[in-house]
N, C-alpha and C. Protein backbone atom coordinates (compact mmCIF):
# COMPACT_ATOMS: atom_id res chain seq x y z
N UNK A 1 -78.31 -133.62 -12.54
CA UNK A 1 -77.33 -134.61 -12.94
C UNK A 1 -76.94 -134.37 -14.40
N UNK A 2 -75.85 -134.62 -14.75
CA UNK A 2 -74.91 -134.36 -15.82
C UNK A 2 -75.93 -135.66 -17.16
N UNK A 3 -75.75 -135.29 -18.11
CA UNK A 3 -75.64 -136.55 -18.86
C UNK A 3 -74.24 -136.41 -19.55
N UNK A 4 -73.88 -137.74 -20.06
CA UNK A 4 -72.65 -138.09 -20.56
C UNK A 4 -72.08 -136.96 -21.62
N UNK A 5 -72.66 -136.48 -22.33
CA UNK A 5 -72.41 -135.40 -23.42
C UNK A 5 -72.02 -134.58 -22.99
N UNK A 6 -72.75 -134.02 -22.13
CA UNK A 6 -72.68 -132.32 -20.98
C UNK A 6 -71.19 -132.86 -20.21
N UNK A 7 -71.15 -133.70 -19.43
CA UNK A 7 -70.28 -134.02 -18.64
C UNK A 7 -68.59 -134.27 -19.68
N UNK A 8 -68.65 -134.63 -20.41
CA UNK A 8 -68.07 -134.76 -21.72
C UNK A 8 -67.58 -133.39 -22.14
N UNK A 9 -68.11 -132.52 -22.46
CA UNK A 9 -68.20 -130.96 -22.46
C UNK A 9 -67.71 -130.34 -21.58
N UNK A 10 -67.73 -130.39 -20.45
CA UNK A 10 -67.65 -129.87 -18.92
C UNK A 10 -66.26 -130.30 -19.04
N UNK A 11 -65.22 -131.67 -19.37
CA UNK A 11 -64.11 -131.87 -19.41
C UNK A 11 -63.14 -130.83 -20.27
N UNK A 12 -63.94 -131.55 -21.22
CA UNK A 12 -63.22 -130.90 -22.45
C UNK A 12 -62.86 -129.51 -22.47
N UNK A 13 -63.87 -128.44 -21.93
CA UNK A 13 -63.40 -127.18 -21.99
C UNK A 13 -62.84 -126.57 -20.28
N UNK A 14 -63.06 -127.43 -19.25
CA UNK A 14 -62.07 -127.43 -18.13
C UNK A 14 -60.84 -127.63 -18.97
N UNK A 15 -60.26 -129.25 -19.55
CA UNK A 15 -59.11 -129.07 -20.09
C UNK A 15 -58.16 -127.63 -20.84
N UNK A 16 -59.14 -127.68 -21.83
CA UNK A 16 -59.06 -126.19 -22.41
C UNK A 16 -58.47 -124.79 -22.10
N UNK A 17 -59.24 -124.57 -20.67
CA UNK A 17 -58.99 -123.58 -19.99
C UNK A 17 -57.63 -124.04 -19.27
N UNK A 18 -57.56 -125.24 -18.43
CA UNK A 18 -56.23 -125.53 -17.71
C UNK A 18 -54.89 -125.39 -18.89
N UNK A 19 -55.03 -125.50 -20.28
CA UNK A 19 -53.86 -125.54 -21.05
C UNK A 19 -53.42 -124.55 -20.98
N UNK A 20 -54.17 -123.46 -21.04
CA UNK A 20 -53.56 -121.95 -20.77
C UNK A 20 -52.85 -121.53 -20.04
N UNK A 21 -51.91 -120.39 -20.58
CA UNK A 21 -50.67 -119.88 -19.48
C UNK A 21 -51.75 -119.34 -18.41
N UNK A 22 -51.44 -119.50 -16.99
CA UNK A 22 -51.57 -118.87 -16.04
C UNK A 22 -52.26 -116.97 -16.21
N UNK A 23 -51.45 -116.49 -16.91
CA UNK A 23 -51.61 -114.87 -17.08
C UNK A 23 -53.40 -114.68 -18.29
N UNK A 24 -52.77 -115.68 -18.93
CA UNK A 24 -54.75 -115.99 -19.75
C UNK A 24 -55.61 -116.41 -18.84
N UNK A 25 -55.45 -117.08 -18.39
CA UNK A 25 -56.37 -117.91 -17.30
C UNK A 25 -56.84 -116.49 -16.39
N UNK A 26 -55.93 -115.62 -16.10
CA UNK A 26 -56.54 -114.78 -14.98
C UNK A 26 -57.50 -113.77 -15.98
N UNK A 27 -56.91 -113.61 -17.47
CA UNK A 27 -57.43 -112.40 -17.91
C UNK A 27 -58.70 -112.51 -18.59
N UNK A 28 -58.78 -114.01 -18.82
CA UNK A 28 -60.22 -114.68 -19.02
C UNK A 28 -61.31 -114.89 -18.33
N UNK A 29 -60.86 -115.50 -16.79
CA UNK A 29 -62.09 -114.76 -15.34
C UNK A 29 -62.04 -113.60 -15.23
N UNK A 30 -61.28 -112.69 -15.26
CA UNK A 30 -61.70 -111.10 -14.71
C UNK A 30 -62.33 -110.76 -16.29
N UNK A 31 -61.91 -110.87 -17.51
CA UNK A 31 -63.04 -110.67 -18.66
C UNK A 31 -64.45 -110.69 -18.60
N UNK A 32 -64.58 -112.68 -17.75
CA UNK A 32 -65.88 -112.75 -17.73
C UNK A 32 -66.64 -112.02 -16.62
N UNK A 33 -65.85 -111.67 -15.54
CA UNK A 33 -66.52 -110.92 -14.50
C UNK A 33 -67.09 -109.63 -14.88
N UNK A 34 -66.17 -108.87 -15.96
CA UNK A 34 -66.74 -107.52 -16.17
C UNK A 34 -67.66 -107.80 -17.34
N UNK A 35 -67.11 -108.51 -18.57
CA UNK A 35 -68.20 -108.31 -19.69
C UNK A 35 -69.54 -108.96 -19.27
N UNK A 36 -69.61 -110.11 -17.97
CA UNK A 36 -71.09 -110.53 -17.66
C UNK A 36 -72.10 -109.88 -16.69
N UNK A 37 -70.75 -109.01 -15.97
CA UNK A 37 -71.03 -108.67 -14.72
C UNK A 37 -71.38 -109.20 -13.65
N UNK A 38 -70.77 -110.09 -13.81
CA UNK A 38 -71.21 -111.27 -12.36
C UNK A 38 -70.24 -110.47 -11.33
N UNK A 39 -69.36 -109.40 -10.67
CA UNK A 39 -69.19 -109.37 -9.90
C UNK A 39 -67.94 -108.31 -9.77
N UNK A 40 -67.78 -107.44 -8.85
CA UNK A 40 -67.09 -106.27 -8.69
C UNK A 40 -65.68 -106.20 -9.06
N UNK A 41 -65.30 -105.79 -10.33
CA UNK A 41 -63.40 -106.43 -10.71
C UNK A 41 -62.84 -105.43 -9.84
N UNK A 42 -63.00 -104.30 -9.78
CA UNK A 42 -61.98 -103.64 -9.07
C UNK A 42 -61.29 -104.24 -7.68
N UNK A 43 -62.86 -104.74 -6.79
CA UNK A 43 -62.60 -104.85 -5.89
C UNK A 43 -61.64 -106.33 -5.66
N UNK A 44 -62.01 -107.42 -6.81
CA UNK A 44 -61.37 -108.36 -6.62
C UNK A 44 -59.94 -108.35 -8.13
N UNK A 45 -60.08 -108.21 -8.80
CA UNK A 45 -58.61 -107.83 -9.58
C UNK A 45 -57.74 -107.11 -9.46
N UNK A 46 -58.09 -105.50 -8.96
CA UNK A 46 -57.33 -104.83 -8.67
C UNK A 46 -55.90 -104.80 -7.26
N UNK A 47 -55.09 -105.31 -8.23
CA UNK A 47 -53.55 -105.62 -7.25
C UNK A 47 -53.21 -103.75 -6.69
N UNK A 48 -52.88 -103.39 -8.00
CA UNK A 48 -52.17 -102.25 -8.29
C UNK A 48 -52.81 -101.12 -9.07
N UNK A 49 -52.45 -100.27 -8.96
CA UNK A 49 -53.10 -98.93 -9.35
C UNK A 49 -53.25 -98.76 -11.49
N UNK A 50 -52.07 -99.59 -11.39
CA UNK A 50 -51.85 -99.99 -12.66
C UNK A 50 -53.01 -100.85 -13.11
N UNK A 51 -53.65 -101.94 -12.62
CA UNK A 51 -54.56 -103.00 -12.75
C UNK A 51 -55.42 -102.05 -12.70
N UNK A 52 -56.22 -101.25 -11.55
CA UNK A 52 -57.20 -100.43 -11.25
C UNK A 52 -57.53 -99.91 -12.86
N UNK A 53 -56.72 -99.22 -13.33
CA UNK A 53 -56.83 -98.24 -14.70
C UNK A 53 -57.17 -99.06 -15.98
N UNK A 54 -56.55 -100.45 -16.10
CA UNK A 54 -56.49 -101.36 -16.63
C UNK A 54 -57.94 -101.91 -16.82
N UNK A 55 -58.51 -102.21 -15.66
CA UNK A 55 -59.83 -102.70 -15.65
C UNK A 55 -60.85 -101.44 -15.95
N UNK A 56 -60.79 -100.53 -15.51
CA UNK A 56 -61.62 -99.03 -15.81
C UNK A 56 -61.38 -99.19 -17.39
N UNK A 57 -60.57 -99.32 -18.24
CA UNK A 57 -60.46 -99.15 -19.70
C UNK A 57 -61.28 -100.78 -20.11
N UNK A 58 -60.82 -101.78 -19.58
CA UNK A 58 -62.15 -102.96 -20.19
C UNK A 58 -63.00 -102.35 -19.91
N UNK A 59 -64.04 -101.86 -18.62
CA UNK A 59 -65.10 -101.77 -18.89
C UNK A 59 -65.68 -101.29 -19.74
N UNK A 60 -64.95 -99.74 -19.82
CA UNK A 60 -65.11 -99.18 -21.22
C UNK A 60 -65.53 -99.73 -22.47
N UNK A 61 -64.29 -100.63 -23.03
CA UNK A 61 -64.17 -101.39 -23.90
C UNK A 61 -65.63 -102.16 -23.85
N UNK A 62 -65.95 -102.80 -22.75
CA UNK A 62 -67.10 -103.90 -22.81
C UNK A 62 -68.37 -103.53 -22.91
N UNK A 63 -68.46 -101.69 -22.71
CA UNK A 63 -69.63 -101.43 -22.69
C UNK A 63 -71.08 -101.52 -23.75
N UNK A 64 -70.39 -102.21 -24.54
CA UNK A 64 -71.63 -102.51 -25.85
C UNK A 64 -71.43 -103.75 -26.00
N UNK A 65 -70.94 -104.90 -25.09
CA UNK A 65 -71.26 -106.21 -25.01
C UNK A 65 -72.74 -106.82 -25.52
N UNK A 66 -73.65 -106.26 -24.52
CA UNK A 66 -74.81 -106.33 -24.59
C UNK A 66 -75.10 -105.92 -25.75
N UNK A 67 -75.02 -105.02 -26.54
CA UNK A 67 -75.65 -104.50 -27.60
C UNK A 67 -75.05 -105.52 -29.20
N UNK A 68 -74.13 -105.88 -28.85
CA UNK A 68 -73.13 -106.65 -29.78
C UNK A 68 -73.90 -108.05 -29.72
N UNK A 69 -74.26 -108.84 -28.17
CA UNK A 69 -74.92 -109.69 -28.18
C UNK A 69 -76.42 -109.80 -28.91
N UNK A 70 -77.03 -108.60 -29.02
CA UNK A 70 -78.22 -108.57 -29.50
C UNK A 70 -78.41 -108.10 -31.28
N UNK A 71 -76.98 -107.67 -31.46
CA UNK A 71 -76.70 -107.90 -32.48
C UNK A 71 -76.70 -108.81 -33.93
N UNK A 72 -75.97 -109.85 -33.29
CA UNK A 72 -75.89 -111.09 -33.90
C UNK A 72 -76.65 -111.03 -35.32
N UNK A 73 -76.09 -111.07 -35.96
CA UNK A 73 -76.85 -111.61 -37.82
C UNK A 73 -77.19 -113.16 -37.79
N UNK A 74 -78.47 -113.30 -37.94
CA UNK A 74 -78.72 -114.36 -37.92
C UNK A 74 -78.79 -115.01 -39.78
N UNK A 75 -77.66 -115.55 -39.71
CA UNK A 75 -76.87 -116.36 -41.32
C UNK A 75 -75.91 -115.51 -41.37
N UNK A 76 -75.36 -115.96 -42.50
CA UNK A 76 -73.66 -115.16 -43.44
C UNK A 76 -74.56 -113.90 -43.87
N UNK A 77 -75.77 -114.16 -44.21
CA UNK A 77 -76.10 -112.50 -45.05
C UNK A 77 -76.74 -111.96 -44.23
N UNK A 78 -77.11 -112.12 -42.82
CA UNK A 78 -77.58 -111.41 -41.37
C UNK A 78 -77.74 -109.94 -42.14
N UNK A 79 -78.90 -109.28 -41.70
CA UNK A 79 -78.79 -107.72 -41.77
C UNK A 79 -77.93 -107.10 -40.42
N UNK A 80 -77.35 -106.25 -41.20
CA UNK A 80 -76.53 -105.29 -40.04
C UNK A 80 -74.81 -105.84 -39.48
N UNK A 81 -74.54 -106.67 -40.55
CA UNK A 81 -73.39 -107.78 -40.76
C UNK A 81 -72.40 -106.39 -40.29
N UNK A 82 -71.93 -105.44 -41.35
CA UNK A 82 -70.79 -104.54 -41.28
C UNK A 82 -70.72 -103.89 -39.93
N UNK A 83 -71.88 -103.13 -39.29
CA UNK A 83 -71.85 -102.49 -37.88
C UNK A 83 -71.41 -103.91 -36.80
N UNK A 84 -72.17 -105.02 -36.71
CA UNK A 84 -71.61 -106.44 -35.90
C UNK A 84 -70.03 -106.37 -36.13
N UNK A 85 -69.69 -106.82 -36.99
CA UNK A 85 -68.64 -107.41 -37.22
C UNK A 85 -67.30 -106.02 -36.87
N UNK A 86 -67.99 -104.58 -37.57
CA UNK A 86 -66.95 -103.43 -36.90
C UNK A 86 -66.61 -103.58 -35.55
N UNK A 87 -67.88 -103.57 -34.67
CA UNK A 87 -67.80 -103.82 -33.20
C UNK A 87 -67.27 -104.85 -32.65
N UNK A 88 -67.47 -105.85 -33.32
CA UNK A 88 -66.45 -106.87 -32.86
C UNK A 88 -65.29 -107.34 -32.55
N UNK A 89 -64.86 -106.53 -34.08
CA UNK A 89 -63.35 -106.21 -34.61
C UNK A 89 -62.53 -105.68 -33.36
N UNK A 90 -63.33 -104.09 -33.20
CA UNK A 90 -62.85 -103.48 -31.95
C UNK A 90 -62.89 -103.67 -30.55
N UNK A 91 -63.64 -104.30 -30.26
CA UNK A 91 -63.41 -105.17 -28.98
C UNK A 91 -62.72 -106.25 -29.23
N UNK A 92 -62.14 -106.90 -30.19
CA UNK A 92 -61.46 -107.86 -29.76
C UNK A 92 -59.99 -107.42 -30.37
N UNK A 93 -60.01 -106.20 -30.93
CA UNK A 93 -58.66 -105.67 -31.13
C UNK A 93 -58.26 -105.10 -29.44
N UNK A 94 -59.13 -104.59 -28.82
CA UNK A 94 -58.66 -104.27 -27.59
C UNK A 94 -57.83 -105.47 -26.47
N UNK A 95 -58.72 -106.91 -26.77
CA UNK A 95 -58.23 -107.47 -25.95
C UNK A 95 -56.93 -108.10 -26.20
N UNK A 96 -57.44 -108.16 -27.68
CA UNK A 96 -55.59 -108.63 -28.03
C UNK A 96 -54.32 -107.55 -27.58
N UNK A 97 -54.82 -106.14 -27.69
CA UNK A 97 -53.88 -105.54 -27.42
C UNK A 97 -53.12 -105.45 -26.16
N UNK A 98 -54.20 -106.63 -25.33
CA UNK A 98 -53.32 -106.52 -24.02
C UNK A 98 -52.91 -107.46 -23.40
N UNK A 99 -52.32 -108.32 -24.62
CA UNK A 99 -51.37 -109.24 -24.52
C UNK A 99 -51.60 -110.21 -23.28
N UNK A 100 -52.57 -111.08 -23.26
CA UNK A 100 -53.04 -111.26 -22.37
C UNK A 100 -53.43 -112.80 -23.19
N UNK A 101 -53.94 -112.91 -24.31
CA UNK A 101 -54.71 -113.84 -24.90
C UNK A 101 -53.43 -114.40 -25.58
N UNK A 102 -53.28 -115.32 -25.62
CA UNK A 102 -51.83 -115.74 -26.36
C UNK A 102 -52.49 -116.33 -28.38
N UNK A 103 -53.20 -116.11 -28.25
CA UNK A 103 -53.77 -116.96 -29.74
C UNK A 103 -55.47 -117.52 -29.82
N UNK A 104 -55.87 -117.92 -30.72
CA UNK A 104 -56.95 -117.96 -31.21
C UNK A 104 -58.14 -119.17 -30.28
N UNK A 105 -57.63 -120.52 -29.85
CA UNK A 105 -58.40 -120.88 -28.79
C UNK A 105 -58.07 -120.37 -27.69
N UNK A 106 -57.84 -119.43 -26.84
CA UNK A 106 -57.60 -118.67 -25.58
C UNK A 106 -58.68 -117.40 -25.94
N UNK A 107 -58.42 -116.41 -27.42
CA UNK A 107 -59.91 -115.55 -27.47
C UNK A 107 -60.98 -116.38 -27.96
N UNK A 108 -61.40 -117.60 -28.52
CA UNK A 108 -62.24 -117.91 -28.92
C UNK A 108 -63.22 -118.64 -27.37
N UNK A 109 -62.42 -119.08 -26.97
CA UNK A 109 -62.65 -119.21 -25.49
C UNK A 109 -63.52 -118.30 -24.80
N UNK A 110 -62.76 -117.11 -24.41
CA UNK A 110 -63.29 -115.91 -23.84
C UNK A 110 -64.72 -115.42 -25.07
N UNK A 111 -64.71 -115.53 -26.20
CA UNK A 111 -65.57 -114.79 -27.05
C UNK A 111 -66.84 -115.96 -26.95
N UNK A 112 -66.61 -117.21 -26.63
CA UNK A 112 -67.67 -117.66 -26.87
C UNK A 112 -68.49 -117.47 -25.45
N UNK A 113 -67.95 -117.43 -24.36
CA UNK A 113 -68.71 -116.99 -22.89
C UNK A 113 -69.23 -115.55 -23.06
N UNK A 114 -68.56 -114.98 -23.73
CA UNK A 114 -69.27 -113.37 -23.55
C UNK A 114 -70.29 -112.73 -24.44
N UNK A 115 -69.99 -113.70 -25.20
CA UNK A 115 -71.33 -113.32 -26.59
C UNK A 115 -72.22 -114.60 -27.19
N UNK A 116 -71.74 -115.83 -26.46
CA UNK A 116 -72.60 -117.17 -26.36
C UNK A 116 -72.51 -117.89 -27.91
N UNK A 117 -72.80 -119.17 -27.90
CA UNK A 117 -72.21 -119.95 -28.91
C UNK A 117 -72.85 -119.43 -30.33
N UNK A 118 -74.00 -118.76 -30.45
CA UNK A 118 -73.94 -118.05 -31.89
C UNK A 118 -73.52 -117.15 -32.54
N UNK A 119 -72.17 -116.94 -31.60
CA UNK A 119 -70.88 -116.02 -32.18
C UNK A 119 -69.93 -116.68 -32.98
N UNK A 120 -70.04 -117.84 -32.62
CA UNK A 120 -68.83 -119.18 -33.24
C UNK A 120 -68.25 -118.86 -34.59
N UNK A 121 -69.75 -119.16 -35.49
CA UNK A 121 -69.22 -118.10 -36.97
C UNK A 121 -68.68 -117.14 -37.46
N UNK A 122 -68.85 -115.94 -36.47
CA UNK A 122 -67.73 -114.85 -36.90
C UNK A 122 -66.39 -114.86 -36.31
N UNK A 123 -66.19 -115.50 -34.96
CA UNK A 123 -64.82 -115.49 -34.25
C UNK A 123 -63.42 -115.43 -35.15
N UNK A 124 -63.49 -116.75 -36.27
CA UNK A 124 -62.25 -116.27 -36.29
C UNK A 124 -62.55 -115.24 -37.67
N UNK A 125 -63.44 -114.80 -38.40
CA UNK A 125 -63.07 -113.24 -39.12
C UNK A 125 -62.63 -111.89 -38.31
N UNK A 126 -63.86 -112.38 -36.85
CA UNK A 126 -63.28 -111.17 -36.26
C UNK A 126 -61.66 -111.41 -35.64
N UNK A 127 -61.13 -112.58 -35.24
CA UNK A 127 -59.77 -112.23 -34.73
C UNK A 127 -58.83 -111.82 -35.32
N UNK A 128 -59.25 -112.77 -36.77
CA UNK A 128 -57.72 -112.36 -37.69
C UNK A 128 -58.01 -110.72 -38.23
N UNK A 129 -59.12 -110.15 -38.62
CA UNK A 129 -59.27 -108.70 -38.50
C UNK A 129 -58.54 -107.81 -37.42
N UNK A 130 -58.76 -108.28 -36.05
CA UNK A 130 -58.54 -107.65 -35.27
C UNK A 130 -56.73 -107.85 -34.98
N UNK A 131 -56.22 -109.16 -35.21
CA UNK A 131 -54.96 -109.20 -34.91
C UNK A 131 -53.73 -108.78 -35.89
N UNK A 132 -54.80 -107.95 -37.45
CA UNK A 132 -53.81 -107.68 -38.51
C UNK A 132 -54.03 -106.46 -38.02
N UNK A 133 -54.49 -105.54 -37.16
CA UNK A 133 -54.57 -104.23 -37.21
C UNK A 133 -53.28 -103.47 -36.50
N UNK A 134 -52.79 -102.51 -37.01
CA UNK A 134 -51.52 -101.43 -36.92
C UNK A 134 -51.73 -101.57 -34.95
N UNK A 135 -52.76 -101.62 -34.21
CA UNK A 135 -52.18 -101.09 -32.90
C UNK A 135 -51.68 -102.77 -32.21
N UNK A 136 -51.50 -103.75 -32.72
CA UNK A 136 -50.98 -105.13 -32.57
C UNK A 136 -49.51 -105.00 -33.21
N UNK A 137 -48.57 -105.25 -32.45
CA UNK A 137 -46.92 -105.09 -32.47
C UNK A 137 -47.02 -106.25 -33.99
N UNK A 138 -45.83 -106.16 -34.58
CA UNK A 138 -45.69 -106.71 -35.84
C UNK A 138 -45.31 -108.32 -35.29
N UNK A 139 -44.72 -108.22 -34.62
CA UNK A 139 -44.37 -109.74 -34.35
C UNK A 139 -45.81 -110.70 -33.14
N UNK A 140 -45.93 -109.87 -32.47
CA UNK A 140 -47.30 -110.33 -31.73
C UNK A 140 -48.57 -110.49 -33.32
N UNK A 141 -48.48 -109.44 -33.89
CA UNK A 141 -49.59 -109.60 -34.62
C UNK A 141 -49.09 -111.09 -35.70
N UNK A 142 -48.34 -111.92 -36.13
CA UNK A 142 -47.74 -113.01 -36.83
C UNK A 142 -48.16 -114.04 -36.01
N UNK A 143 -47.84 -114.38 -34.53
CA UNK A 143 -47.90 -114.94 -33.84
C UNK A 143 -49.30 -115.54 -33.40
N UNK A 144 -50.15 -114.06 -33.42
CA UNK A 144 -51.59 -114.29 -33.17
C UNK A 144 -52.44 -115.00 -34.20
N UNK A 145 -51.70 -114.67 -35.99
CA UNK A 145 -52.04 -115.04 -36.66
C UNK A 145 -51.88 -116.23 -37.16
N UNK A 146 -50.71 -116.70 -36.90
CA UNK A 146 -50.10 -118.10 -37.07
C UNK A 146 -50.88 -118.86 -35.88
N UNK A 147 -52.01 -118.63 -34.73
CA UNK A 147 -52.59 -119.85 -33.50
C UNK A 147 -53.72 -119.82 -34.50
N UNK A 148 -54.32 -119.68 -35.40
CA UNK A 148 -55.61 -120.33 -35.64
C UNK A 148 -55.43 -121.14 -36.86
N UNK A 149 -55.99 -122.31 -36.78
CA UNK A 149 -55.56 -123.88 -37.61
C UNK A 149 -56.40 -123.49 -38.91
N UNK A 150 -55.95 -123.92 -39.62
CA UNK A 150 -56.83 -124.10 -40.95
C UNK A 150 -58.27 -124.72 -40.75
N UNK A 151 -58.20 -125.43 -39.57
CA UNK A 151 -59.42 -125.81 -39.91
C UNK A 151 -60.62 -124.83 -38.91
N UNK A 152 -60.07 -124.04 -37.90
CA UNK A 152 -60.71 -123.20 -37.69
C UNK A 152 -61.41 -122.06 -38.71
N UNK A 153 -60.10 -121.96 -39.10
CA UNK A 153 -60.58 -120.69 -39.90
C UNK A 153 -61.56 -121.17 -41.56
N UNK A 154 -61.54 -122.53 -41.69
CA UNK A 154 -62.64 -122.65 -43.16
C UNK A 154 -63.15 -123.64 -42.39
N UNK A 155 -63.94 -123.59 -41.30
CA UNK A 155 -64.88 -124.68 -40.86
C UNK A 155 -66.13 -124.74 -41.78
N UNK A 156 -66.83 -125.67 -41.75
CA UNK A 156 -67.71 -126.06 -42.50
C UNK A 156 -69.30 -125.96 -42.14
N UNK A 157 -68.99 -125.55 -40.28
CA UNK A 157 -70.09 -125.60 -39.45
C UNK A 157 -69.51 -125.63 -37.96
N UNK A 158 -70.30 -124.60 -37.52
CA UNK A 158 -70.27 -124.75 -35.91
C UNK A 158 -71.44 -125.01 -34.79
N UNK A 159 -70.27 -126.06 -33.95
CA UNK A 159 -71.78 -126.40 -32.80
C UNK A 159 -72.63 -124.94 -32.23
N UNK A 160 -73.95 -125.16 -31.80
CA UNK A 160 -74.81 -123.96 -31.44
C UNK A 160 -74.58 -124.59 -29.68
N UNK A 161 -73.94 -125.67 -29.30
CA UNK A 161 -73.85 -126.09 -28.17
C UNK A 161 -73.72 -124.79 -27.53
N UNK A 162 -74.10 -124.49 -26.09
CA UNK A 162 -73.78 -123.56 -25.10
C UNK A 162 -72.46 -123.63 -24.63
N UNK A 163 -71.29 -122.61 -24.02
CA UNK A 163 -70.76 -123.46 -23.20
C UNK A 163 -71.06 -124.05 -21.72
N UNK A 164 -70.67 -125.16 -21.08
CA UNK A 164 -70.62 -124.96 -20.09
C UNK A 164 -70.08 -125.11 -19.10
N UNK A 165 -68.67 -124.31 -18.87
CA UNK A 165 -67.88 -124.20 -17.93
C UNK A 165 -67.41 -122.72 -17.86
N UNK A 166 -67.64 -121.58 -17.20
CA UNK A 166 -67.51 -120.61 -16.93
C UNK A 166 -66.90 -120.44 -15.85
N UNK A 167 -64.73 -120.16 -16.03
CA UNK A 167 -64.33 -120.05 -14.64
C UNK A 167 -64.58 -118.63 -14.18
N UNK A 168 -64.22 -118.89 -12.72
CA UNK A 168 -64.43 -117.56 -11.67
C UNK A 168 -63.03 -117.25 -11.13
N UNK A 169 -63.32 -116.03 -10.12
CA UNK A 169 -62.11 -116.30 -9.10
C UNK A 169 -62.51 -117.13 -8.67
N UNK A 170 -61.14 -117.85 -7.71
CA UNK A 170 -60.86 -118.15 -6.35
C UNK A 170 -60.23 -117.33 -5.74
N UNK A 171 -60.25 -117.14 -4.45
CA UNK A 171 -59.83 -116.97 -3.60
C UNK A 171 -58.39 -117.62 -3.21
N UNK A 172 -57.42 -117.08 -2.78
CA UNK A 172 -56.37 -117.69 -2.52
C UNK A 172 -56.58 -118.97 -1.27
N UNK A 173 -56.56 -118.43 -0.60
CA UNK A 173 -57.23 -119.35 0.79
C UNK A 173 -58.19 -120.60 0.62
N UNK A 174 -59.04 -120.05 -0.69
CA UNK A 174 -59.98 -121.58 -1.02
C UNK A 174 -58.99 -122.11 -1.51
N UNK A 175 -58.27 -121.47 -2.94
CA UNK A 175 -57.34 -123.13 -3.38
C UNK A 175 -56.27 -123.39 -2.49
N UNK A 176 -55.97 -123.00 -1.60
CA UNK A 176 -55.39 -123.65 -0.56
C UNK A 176 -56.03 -125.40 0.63
């Protein structure tokens, strides 16, 4: 059974996720499917041959998830801060690059399921790093930069809360 807080939580980031365009929403479950590995993307993302190639290059991309997770600097002066934060950079320059994430709560979203809530602190250094970089179109890269609020970006403190709402597929036929 839920208590009021959790259940509270459970809204809040359902809401969250429902605000999102449709095309985030999909690229955020098939994210979490490959970077957690809960479950075969090809077999269930892959529309088109185009998608097929698409998902073969995340995995790629995701393949030091794990190692990034175990990473983590524990404080601002964490040992091993520059290698974390490089890797970060570059995985989340990848995902921006595929136009998929529209702005800063849509990757902060996805970044906090895949690397768990004691990533919170670096998210937005690593986005705005990643969304000033040359392979982000000039006007996408403004855009990406202009979704994160001032108060994201000089927070004062972040919850260590977990999340907990992790969407999946459906099936067409179930939401029917």
């Amino acid at each position: 059974m839920f208590h009021n807080r959790t259940a509270t939580q459970l809204l809040n980031e359902l809401r969250e996720f429902a605000s999102f365009p449709a095309a985030t929403q999909r690229y955020i479950r098939r994210s979490l499917d490959i970077g957690l590995g809960r479950q075969d993307a090809f077999r269930i993302w892959a529309r088109t041959p185009a998608e097929t190639v698409a998902i073969r290059r995340q995995y790629v991309a995701y393949q030091d998830l794990k190692t990034l997770r175990a990473m983590l600097p524990k404080g601002p002066e964490g040992q091993g801060l520059e290698r974390f934060m490089g890797a970060l950079v570059q995985v989340s320059a990848f995902d921006l690059a595929q136009e998929r994430l529209d702005g800063f709560s849509a990757y902060r979203f996805l970044y906090e399921r895949l690397l768990g809530a004691e990533a919170r602190p670096w998210l937005p250094a690593a986005f705005c790093g990643a969304a000033a970089l040359p392979q982000i179109a000039p006007l996408r890269r403004k855009d990406l930069l202009q979704s994160i609020s001032e108060a994201a970006a000089t927070a004062p403190g972040w919850s260590t809360r977990a999340p907990t709402f992790f969407p999946e597929f459906v099936p067409m036929e179930e939401a029917a």
